[in-house]
Protein backbone atom coordinates (compact mmCIF):
# COMPACT_ATOMS: atom_id res chain seq x y z
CA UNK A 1 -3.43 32.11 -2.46
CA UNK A 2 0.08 32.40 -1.59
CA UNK A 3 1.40 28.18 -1.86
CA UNK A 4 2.21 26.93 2.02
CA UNK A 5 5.02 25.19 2.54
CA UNK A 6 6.71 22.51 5.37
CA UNK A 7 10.10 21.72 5.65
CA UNK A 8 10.37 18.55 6.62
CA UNK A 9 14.43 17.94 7.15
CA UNK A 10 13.85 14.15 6.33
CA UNK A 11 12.05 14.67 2.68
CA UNK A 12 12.80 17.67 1.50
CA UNK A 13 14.17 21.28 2.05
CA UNK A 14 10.66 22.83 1.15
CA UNK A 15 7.48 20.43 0.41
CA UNK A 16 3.91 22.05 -1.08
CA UNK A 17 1.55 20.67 1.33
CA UNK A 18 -0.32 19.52 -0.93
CA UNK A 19 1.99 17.33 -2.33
CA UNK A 20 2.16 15.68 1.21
CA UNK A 21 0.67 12.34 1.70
CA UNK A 22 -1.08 11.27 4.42
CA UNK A 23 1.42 9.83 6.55
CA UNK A 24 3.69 13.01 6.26
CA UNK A 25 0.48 15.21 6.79
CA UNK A 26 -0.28 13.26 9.95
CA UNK A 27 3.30 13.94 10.99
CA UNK A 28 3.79 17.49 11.00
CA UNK A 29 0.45 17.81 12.65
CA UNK A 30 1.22 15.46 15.47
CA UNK A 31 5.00 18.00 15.46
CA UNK A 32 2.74 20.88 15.68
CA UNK A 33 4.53 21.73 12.58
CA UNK A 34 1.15 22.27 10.30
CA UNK A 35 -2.34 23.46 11.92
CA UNK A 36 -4.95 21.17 10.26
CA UNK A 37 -6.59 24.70 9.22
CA UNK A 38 -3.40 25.42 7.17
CA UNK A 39 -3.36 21.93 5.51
CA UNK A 40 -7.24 22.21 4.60
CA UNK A 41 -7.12 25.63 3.35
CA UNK A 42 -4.34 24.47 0.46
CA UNK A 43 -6.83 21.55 -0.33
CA UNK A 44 -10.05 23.62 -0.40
CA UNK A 45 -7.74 25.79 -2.62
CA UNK A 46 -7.08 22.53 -5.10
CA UNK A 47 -10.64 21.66 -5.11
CA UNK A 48 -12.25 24.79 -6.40
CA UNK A 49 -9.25 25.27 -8.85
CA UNK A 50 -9.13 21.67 -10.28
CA UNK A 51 -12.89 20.54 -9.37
CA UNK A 52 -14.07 22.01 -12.39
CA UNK A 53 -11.83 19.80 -14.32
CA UNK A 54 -12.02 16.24 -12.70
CA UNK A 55 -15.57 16.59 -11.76
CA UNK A 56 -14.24 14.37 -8.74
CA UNK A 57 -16.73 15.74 -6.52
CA UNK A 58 -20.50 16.09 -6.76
CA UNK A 59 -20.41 17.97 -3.81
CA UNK A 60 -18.59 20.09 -1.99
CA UNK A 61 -18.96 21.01 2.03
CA UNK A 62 -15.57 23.38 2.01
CA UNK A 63 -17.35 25.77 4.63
CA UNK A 64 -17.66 23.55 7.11
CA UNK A 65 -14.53 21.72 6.22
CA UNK A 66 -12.96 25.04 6.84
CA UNK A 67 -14.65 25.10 10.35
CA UNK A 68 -13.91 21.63 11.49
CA UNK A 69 -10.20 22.40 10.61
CA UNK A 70 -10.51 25.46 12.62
CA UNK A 71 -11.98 23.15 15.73
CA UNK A 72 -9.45 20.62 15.04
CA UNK A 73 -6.86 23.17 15.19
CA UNK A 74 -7.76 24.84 18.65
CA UNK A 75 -8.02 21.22 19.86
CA UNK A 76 -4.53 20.97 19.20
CA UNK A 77 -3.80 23.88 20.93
CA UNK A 78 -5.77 22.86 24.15
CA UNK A 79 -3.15 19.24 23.94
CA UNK A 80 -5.88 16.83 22.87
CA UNK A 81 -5.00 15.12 19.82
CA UNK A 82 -7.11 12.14 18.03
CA UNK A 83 -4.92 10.08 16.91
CA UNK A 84 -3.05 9.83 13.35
CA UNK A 85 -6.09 10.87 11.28
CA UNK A 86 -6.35 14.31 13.15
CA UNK A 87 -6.86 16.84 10.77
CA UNK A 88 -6.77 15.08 7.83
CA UNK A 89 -8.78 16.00 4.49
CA UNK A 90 -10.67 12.95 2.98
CA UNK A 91 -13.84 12.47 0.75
CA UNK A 92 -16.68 10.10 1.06
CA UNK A 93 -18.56 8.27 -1.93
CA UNK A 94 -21.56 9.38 -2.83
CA UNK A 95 -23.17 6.22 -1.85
CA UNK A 96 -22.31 7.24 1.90
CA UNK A 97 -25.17 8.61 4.26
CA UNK A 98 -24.03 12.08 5.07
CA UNK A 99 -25.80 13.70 7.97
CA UNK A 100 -27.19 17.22 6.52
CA UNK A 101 -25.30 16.48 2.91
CA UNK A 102 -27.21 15.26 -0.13
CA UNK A 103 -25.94 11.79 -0.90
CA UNK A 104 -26.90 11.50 -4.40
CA UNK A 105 -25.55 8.16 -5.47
CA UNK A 106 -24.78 10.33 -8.75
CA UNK A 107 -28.81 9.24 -9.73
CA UNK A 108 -31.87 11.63 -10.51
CA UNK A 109 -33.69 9.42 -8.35
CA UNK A 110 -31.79 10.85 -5.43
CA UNK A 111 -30.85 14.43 -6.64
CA UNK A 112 -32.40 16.10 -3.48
CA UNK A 113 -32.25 13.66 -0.78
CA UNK A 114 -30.55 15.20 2.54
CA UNK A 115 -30.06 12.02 4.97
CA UNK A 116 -30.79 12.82 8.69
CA UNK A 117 -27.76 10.37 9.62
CA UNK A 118 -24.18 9.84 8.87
CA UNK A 119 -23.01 6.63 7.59
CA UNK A 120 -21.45 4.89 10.44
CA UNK A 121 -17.92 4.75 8.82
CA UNK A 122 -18.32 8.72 8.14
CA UNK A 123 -19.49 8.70 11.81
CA UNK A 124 -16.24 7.17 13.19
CA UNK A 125 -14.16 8.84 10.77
CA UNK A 126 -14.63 12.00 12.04
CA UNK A 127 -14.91 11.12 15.56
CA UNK A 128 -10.67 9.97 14.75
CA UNK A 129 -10.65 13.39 13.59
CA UNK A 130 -10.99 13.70 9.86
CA UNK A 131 -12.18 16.78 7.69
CA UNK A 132 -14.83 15.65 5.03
CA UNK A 133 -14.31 18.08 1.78
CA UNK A 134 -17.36 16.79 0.12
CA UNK A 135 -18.86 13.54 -1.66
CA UNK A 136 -17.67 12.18 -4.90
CA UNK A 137 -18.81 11.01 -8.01
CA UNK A 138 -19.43 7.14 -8.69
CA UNK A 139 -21.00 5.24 -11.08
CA UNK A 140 -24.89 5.48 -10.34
CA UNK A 141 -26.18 3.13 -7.57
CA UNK A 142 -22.68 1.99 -7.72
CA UNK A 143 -23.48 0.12 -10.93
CA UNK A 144 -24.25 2.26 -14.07
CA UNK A 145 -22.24 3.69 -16.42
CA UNK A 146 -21.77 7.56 -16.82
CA UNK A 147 -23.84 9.23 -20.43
CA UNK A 148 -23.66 12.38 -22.16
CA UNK A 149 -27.30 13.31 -20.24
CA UNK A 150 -26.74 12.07 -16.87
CA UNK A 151 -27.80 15.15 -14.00
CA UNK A 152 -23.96 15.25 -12.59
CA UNK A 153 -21.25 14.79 -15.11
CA UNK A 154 -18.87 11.60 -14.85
CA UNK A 155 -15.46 12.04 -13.03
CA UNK A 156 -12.57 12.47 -15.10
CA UNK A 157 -8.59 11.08 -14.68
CA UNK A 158 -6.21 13.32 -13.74
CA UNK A 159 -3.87 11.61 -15.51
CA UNK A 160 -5.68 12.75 -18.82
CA UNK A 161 -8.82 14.22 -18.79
CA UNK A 162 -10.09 12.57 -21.37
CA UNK A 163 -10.18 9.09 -20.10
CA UNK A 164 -12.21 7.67 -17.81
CA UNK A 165 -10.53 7.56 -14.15
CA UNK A 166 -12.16 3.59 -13.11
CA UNK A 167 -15.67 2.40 -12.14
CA UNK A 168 -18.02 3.01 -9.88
CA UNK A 169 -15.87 4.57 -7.08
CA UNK A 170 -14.63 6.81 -9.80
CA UNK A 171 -14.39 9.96 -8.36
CA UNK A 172 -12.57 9.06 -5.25
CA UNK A 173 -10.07 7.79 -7.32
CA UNK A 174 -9.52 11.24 -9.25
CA UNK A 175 -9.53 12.92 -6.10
CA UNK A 176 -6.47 11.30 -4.49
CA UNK A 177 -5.23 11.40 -7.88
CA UNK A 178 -5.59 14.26 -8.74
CA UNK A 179 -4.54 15.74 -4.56
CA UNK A 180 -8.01 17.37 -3.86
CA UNK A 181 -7.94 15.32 -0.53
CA UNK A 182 -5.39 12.76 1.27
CA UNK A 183 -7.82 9.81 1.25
CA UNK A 184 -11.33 8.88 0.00
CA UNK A 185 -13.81 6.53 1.20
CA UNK A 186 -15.15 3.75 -1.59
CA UNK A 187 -17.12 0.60 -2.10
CA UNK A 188 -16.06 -2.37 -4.11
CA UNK A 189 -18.53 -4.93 -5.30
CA UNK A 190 -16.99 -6.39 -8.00
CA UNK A 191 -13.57 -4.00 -7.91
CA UNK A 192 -15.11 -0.88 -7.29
CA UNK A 193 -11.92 0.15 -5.26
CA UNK A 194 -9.20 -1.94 -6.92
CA UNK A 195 -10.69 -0.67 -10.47
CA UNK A 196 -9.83 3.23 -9.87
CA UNK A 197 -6.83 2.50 -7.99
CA UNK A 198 -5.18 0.96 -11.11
CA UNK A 199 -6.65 3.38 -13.44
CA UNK A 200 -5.90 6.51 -11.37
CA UNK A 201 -2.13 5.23 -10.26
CA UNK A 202 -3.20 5.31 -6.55
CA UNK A 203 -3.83 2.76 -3.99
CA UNK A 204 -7.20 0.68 -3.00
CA UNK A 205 -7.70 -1.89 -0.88
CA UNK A 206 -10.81 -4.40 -0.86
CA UNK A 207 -9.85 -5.54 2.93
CA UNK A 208 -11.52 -9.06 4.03
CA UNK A 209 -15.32 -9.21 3.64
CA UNK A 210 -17.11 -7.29 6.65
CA UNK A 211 -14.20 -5.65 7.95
CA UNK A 212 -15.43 -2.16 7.24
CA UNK A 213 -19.04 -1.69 8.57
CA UNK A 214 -21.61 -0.92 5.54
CA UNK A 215 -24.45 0.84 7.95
CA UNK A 216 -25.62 3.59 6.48
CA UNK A 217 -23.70 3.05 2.85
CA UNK A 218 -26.82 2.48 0.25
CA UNK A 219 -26.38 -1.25 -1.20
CA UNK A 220 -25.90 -2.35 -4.35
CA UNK A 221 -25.31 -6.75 -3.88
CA UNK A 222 -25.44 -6.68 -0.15
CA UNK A 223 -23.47 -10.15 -0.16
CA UNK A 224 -20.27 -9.01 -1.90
CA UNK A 225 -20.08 -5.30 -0.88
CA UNK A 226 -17.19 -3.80 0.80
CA UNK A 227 -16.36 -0.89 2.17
CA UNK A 228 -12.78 0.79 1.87
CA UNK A 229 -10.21 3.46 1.08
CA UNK A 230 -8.26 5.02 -2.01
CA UNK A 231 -4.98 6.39 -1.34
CA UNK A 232 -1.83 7.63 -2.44
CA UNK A 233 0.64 5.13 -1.33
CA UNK A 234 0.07 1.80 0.55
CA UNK A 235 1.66 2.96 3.76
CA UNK A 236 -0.63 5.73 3.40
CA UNK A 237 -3.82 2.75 3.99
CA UNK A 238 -1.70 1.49 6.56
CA UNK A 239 -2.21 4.32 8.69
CA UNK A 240 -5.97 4.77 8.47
CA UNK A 241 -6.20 0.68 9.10
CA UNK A 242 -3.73 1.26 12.08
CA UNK A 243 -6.16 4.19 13.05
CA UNK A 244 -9.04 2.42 12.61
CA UNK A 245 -7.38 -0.98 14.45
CA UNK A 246 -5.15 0.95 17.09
CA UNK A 247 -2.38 -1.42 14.81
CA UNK A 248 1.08 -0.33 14.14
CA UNK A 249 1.09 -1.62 10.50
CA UNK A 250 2.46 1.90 9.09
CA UNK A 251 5.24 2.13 11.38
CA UNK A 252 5.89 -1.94 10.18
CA UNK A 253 5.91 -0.66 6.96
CA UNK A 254 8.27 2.36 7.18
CA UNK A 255 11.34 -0.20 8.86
CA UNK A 256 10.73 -2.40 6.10
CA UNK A 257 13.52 -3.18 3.88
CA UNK A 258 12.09 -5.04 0.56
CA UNK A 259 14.12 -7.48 0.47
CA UNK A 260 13.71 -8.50 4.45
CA UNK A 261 9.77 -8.82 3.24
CA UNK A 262 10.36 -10.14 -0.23
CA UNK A 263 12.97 -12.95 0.62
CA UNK A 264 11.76 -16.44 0.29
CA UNK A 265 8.14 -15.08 0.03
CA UNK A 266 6.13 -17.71 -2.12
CA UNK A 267 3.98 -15.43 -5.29
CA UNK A 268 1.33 -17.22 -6.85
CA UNK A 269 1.25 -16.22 -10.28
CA UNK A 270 -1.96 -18.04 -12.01
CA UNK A 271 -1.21 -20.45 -15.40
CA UNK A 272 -3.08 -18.25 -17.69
CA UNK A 273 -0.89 -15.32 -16.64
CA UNK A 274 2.26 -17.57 -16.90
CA UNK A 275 0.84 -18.84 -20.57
CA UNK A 276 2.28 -15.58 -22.62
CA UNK A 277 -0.15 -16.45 -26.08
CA UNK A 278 -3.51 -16.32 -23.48
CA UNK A 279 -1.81 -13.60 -21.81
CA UNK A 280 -1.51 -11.36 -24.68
CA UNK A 281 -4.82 -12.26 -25.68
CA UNK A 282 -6.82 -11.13 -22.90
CA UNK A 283 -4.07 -7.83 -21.91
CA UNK A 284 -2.87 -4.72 -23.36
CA UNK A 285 0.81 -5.59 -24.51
CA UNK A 286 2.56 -2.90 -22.49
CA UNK A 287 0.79 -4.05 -19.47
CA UNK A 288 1.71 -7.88 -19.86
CA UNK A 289 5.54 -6.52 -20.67
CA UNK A 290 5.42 -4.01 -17.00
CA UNK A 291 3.59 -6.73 -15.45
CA UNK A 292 6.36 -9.24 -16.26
CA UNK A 293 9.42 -6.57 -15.42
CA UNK A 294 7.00 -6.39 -11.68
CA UNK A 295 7.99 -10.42 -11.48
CA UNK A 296 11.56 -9.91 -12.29
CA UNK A 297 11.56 -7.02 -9.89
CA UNK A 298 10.10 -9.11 -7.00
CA UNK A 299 12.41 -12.29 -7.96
CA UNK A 300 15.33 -10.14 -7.88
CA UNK A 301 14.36 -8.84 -4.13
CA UNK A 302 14.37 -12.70 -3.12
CA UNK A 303 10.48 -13.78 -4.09
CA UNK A 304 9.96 -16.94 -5.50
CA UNK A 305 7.04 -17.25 -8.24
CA UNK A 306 4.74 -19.94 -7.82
CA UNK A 307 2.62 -21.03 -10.77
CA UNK A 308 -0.82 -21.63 -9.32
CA UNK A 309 -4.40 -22.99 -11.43
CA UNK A 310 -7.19 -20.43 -10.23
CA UNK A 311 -10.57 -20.79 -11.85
CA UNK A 312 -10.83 -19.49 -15.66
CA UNK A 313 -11.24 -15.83 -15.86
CA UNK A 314 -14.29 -15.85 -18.47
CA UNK A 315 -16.44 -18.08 -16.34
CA UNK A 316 -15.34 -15.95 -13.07
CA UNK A 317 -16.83 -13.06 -15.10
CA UNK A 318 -20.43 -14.60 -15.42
CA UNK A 319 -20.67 -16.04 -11.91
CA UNK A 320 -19.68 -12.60 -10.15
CA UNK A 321 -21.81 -10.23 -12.72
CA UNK A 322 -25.17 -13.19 -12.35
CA UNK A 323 -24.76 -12.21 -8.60
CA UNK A 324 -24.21 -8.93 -8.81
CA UNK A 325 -26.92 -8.08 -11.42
CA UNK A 326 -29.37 -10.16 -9.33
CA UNK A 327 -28.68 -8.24 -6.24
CA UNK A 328 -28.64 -5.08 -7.87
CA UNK A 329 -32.05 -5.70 -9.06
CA UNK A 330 -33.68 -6.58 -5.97
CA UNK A 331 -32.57 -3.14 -4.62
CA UNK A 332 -33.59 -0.90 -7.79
CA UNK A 333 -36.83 -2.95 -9.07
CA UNK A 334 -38.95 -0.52 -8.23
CA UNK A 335 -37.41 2.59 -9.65
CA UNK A 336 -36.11 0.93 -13.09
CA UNK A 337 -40.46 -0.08 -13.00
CA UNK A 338 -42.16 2.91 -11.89
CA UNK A 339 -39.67 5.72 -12.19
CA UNK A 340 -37.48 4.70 -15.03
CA UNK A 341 -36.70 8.08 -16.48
CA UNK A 342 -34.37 8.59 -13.48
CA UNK A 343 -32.20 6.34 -14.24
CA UNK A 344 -29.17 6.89 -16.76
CA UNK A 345 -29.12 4.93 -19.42
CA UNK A 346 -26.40 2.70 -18.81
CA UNK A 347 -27.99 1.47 -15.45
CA UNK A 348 -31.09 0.87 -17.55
CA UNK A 349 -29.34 -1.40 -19.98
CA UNK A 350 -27.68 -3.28 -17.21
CA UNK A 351 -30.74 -3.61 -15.35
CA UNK A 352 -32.81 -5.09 -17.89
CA UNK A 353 -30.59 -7.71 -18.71
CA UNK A 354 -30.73 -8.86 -15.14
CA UNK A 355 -34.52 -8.50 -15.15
CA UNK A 356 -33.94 -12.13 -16.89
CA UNK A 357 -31.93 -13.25 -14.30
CA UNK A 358 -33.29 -16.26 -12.16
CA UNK A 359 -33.24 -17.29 -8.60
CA UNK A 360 -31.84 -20.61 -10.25
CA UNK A 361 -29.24 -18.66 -11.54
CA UNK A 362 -28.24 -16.94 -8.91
CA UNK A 363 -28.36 -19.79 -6.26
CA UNK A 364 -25.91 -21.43 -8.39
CA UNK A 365 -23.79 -18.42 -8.92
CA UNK A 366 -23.54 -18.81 -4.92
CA UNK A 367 -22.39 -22.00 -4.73
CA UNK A 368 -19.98 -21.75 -7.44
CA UNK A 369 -18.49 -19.14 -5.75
CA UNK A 370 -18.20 -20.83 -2.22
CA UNK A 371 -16.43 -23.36 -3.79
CA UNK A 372 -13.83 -21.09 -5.56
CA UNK A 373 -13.67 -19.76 -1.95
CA UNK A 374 -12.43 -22.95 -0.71
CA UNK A 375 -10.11 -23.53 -3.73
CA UNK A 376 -8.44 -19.89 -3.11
CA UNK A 377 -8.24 -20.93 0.85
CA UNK A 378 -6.17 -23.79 0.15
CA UNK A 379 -3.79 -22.24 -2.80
CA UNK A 380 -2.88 -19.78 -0.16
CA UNK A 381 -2.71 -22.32 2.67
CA UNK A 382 -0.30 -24.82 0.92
CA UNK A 383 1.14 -23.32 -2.32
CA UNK A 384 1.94 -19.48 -1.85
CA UNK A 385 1.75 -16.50 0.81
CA UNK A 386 0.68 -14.42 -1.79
CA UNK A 387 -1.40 -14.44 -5.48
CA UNK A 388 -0.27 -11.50 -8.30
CA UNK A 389 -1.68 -10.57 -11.50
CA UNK A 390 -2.16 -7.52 -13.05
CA UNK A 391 -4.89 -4.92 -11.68
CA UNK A 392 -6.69 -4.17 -15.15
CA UNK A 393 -6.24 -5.94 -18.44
CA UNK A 394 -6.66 -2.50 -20.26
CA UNK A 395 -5.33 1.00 -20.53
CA UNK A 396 -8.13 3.76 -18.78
CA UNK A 397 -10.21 3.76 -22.08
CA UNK A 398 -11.71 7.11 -23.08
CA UNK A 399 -14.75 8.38 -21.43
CA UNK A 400 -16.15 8.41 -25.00
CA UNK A 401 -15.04 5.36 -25.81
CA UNK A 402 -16.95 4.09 -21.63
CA UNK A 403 -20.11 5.96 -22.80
CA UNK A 404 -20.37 3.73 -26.18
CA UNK A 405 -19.83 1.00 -24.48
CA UNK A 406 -21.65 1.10 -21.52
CA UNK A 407 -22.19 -2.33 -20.22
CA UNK A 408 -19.23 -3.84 -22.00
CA UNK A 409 -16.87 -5.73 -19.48
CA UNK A 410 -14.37 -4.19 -17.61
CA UNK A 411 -11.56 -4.64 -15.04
CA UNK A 412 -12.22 -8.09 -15.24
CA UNK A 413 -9.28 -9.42 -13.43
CA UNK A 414 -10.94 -8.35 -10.25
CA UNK A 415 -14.17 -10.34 -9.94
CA UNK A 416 -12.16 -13.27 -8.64
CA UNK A 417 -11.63 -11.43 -5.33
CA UNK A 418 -15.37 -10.13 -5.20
CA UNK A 419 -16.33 -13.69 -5.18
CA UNK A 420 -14.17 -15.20 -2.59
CA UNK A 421 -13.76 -11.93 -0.02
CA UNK A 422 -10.41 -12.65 0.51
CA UNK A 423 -8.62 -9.17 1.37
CA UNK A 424 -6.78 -7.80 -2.28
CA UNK A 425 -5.05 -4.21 -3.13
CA UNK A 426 -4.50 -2.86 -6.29
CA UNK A 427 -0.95 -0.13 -6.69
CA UNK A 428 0.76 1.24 -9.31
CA UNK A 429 3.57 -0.70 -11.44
CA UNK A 430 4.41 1.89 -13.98
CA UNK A 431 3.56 4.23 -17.21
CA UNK A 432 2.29 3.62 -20.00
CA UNK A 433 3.67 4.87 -23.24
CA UNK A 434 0.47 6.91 -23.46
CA UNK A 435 1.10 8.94 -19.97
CA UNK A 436 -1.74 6.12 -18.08
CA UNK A 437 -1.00 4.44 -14.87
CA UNK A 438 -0.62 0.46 -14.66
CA UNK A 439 -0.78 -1.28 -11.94
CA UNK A 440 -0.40 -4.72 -10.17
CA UNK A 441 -3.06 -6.60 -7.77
CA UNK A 442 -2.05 -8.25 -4.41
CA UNK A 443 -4.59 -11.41 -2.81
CA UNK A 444 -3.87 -12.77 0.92
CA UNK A 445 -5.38 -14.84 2.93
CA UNK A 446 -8.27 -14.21 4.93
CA UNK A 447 -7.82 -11.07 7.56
CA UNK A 448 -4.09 -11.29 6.35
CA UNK A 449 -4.53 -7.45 5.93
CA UNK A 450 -0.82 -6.87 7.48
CA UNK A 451 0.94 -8.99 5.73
CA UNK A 452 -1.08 -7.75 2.38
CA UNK A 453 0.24 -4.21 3.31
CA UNK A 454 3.80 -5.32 3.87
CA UNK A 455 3.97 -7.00 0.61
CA UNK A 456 2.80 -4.03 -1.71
CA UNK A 457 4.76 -1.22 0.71
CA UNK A 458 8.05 -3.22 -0.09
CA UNK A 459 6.88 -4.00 -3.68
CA UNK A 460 6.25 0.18 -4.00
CA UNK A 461 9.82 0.66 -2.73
CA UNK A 462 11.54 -1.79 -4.50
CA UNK A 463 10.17 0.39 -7.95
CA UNK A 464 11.11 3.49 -6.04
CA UNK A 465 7.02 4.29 -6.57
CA UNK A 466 5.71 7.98 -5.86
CA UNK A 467 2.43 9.64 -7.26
CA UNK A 468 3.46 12.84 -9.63
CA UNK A 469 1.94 15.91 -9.30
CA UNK A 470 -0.87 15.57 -11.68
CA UNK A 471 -3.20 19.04 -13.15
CA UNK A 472 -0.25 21.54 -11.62
C-alpha cells in the first residue's frame, strides 16, 4: 500500500498518518483534510503488518472498521460531524463487552463467548464517532500472568519484542505503542493502565474512582476497578476526556507554556523517594538517576518540591493485593473449582493463594485503606498540589523472565493510587540505556482531572517528549 501522507503547514512539510496522534488526526478530519476511511485504511495496514509481531490484538474486526470509516466518511460529506473523536481508530480491552465480537478476557474459559451487548463505554464511544479495530490482549481476567501454553499468546513491547509491554492491560499498551490505533480502552485495578503506560512509553490515566462507567466491562475487584485510556501523549487523553466531558482541557493544554503551569506549583515528592540509600534499594539505578533529572527539570520550570510521608510502600503492597485477591476470588471461584484446566497457570497460582484469604483480612484491608484515603486527602489539601514518584521501579523485564515469575510483584509503586482512587497518570521521562521507556507518575486530588492533565502536558513539553516510531 502506497504510505498516505498530510501536510500539515504547522508540524511538518509531509507527516505519515500514521505517525499522527490523536489530536492532529482529529484535526485534519474536522479541516476535511483526511477522510476517516483514509486514516483507517493506513492503520488496518499497520495492524496486519505488525500484529503478528506485538500480538497486541486478540482480535481483529478490520472489515467492519473499514465500513464504519466508510459511514463516518459520507457523514462528513453530508456536514454532520461528531465531535473530536470522529473517525478516530481505537481498541478496546478484551475485558470489554463487544456486541457481536468475542470478548475473551484472553481465558479458555471464554474462548467462544460472543456478547449480545456492547459495553456501555464501547457504546458511547462509538456513538462520539470512533472506529473499533479489534480487542486486545490483557492479562487473563485482568489478573493472571501470560505462560508458554496459554490459548492466545501474551502481547509483546514494541519497544523490544522480547520484553514484556506491562500488566494486565498489556496489549493496549503495545498498540498505541506500537501505532496500530490512536487510543485504547483499559482497566486499572491495581495499575492496570499506569503499568503499560510506563512500560510501553505512552500515556495512561487512572481518572478518579467511578468516573468512567464499568457496565458491561467483566470485573475483576469491583471496589477498586477503573476504567480508562492509553495514549500517545497526555494532550492526546485530554481530548477524549474533553469529548467525553464536552471540556476544553486539550485546547488548555495546547496554550500552555510550562513554566506558566509549573511556577510556584507545590510537588510532593514522598521521604522514601527523597532517602537516595532506600531509593536505590527498591529502583533500577537509571530510573532513580532520570527520575531525579525529572525533579531538576520541574524545579528549573519554577516547581517547588515538597517532601511529603505517604504510607510505606511494602505494607501498601499487601493491603491493595489482600483486596484485590479477595475480590478476584469471589468472581472466579467457581471456574478455578469446577473448570480449572481453563485457567492459565499463573491465574491458578494467584488464585490459590487467595483461596486463604479471609473476610477478616479483607475487612481490614478496607479500612486500612480508607484511612490512607484520608491521609492522601489532606497531603494534597495542605502540603502540595501535586504527588510524583516514579511510574515503575523496574525496567520492562523479559517476557521470559514474567513467565518464571509469574506472581512475583510488580509495578508496585502504583497500588497506592488503587487504594485511595484519587485520579493518577503515568508518561514517559526518558530511555533507558537498554532502548526501554521510563516514566514518571502524577497523583491529584479528587476529580482534579484538569489540573492532573495540565501538569504532565507541561511536564511532556518541558522534556520536549514525543513517541518514536517504533517496528518501522
Amino acid at each position: 500500500m502506497p504510505r498516505l501522507t498530510a501536510k500539515p503547514a504547522s508540524w511538518a512539510s509531509e507527516v505519515p498518518l500514521h505517525a499522527l496522534s490523536l489530536v492532529q488526526a482529529s484535526e485534519l478530519i474536522q479541516q476535511r483534510k483526511i477522510t476517516p476511511s483514509q486514516l483507517v485504511r493506513v492503520f488496518i495496514d499497520r495492524v496486519e503488518r505488525l500484529n503478528p509481531k506485538t500480538n497486541a490484538f486478540v482480535t481483529t474486526t478490520l472489515e467492519s472498521a473499514s465500513q464504519a470509516a466508510h459511514r463516518l466518511s459520507k457523514e462528513l460529506d453530508q456536514g454532520h460531524c461528531r465531535g473530536p473523536l470522529h473517525g478516530i481508530p481505537i481498541a478496546h480491552k478484551d475485558v470489554f463487552l463487544t456486541q457481536g465480537v468475542r470478548t475473551t478476557a484472553h481465558s479458555r474459559q471464554l474462548r467462544d463467548w460472543t456478547p449480545q451487548v456492547d459495553a456501555f463505554m464501547v457504546k458511547e464511544l462509538s456513538q462520539l464517532g470512533t472506529i473499533s479495530l479489534g480487542k486486545t490482549s490483557c492479562h487473563e481476567f485482568a489478573f493472571g500472568s501470560p505462560a508458554l501454553d496459554d490459548l492466545f499468546p501474551a502481547a509483546r513491547n514494541p519497544w523490544n519484542l522480547a520484553h514484556m509491554p506491562g500488566s494486565s492491560s498489556s496489549g493496549s499498551g503495545a498498540a498505541v505503542a506500537a501505532r496500530l490505533c490512536l487510543a485504547a480502552t483499559g482497566t486499572d485495578t491495581g495499575g492496570s493502565l499506569r503499568h503499560p503506560a510506563a512500560a510501553c512509553g505512552v500515556v495512561g490515566m487512572k481518572p478518579t474512582r467511578g468516573h468512567y462507567p464499568l457496565t458491561g466491562v467483566l470485573a475483576l475487584a469491583p471496589s477498586l476497578d477503573v476504567a480508562g485510556f492509553l495514549t500517545q501523549s497526555v494532550r492526546d487523553q485530554a481530548l477524549i476526556w474533553d469529548a467525553w466531558q464536552g471540556s476544553a482541557i486539550a485546547e488548555a493544554c495546547s496554550a500552555d507554556v510550562s513554566r506558566s503551569v509549573l511556577r510556584g506549583l507545590r510537588i510532593g515528592v514522598p521521604d522514601q523517594v527523597l532517602n537516595q540509600t532506600s531509593f536505590l534499594a527498591t529502583h533500577n539505578p537509571q530510573i532513580v538517576a532520570c527520575f531525579e533529572s525529572a525533579l531538576a527539570k520541574l524545579q528549573s520550570e519554577g516547581a517547588r518540591l515538597v517532601p511529603v510521608s505517604l504510607p510505606a510502600q511494602d505494607r501498601v503492597v499487601q493491603v491493595a493485593n489482600t483486596l484485590i485477591a479477595y475480590e478476584a476470588f469471589q468472581q472466579l471461584q467457581q471456574v478455578w473449582r469446577d473448570q480449572p484446566e481453563n485457567l492459565g497457570q499463573g491465574l491458578r497460582q494467584k488464585l490459590d493463594q487467595a483461596a486463604h484469604l479471609s473476610l477478616d483480612d479483607y475487612q481490614s484491608a478496607r479500612a486500612q485503606a480508607a484511612q490512607w484515603q484520608q491521609e492522601i486527602n489532606r497531603v494534597l489539601a495542605q502540603q502540595a498540589d501535586v504527588l510524583v514518584w516514579p511510574g515503575r521501579e523496574a525496567l520492562p523485564e523479559t517476557l521470559q523472565d514474567l513467565m518464571a515469575q509469574p506472581t512475583a510483584q510488580r509495578s508496585a509503586c502504583n497500588r497506592l493510587y488503587s487504594l485511595t482512587g484519587h485520579p493518577a497518570l503515568t508518561c514517559p521521562m526518558g530511555v533507558s540505556l537498554e532502548g526501554l521507556p521510563m516514566a514518571i507518575q502524577i497523583g491529584c486530588a479528587m476529580h482534579a482531572e484538569e489540573k492532573l492533565m495540565r501538569v504532565a502536558h507541561a511536564f511532556e513539553s518541558a522534556i520536549a517528549w514525543k513517541l518514536p516510531m517504533l517496528l518501522d
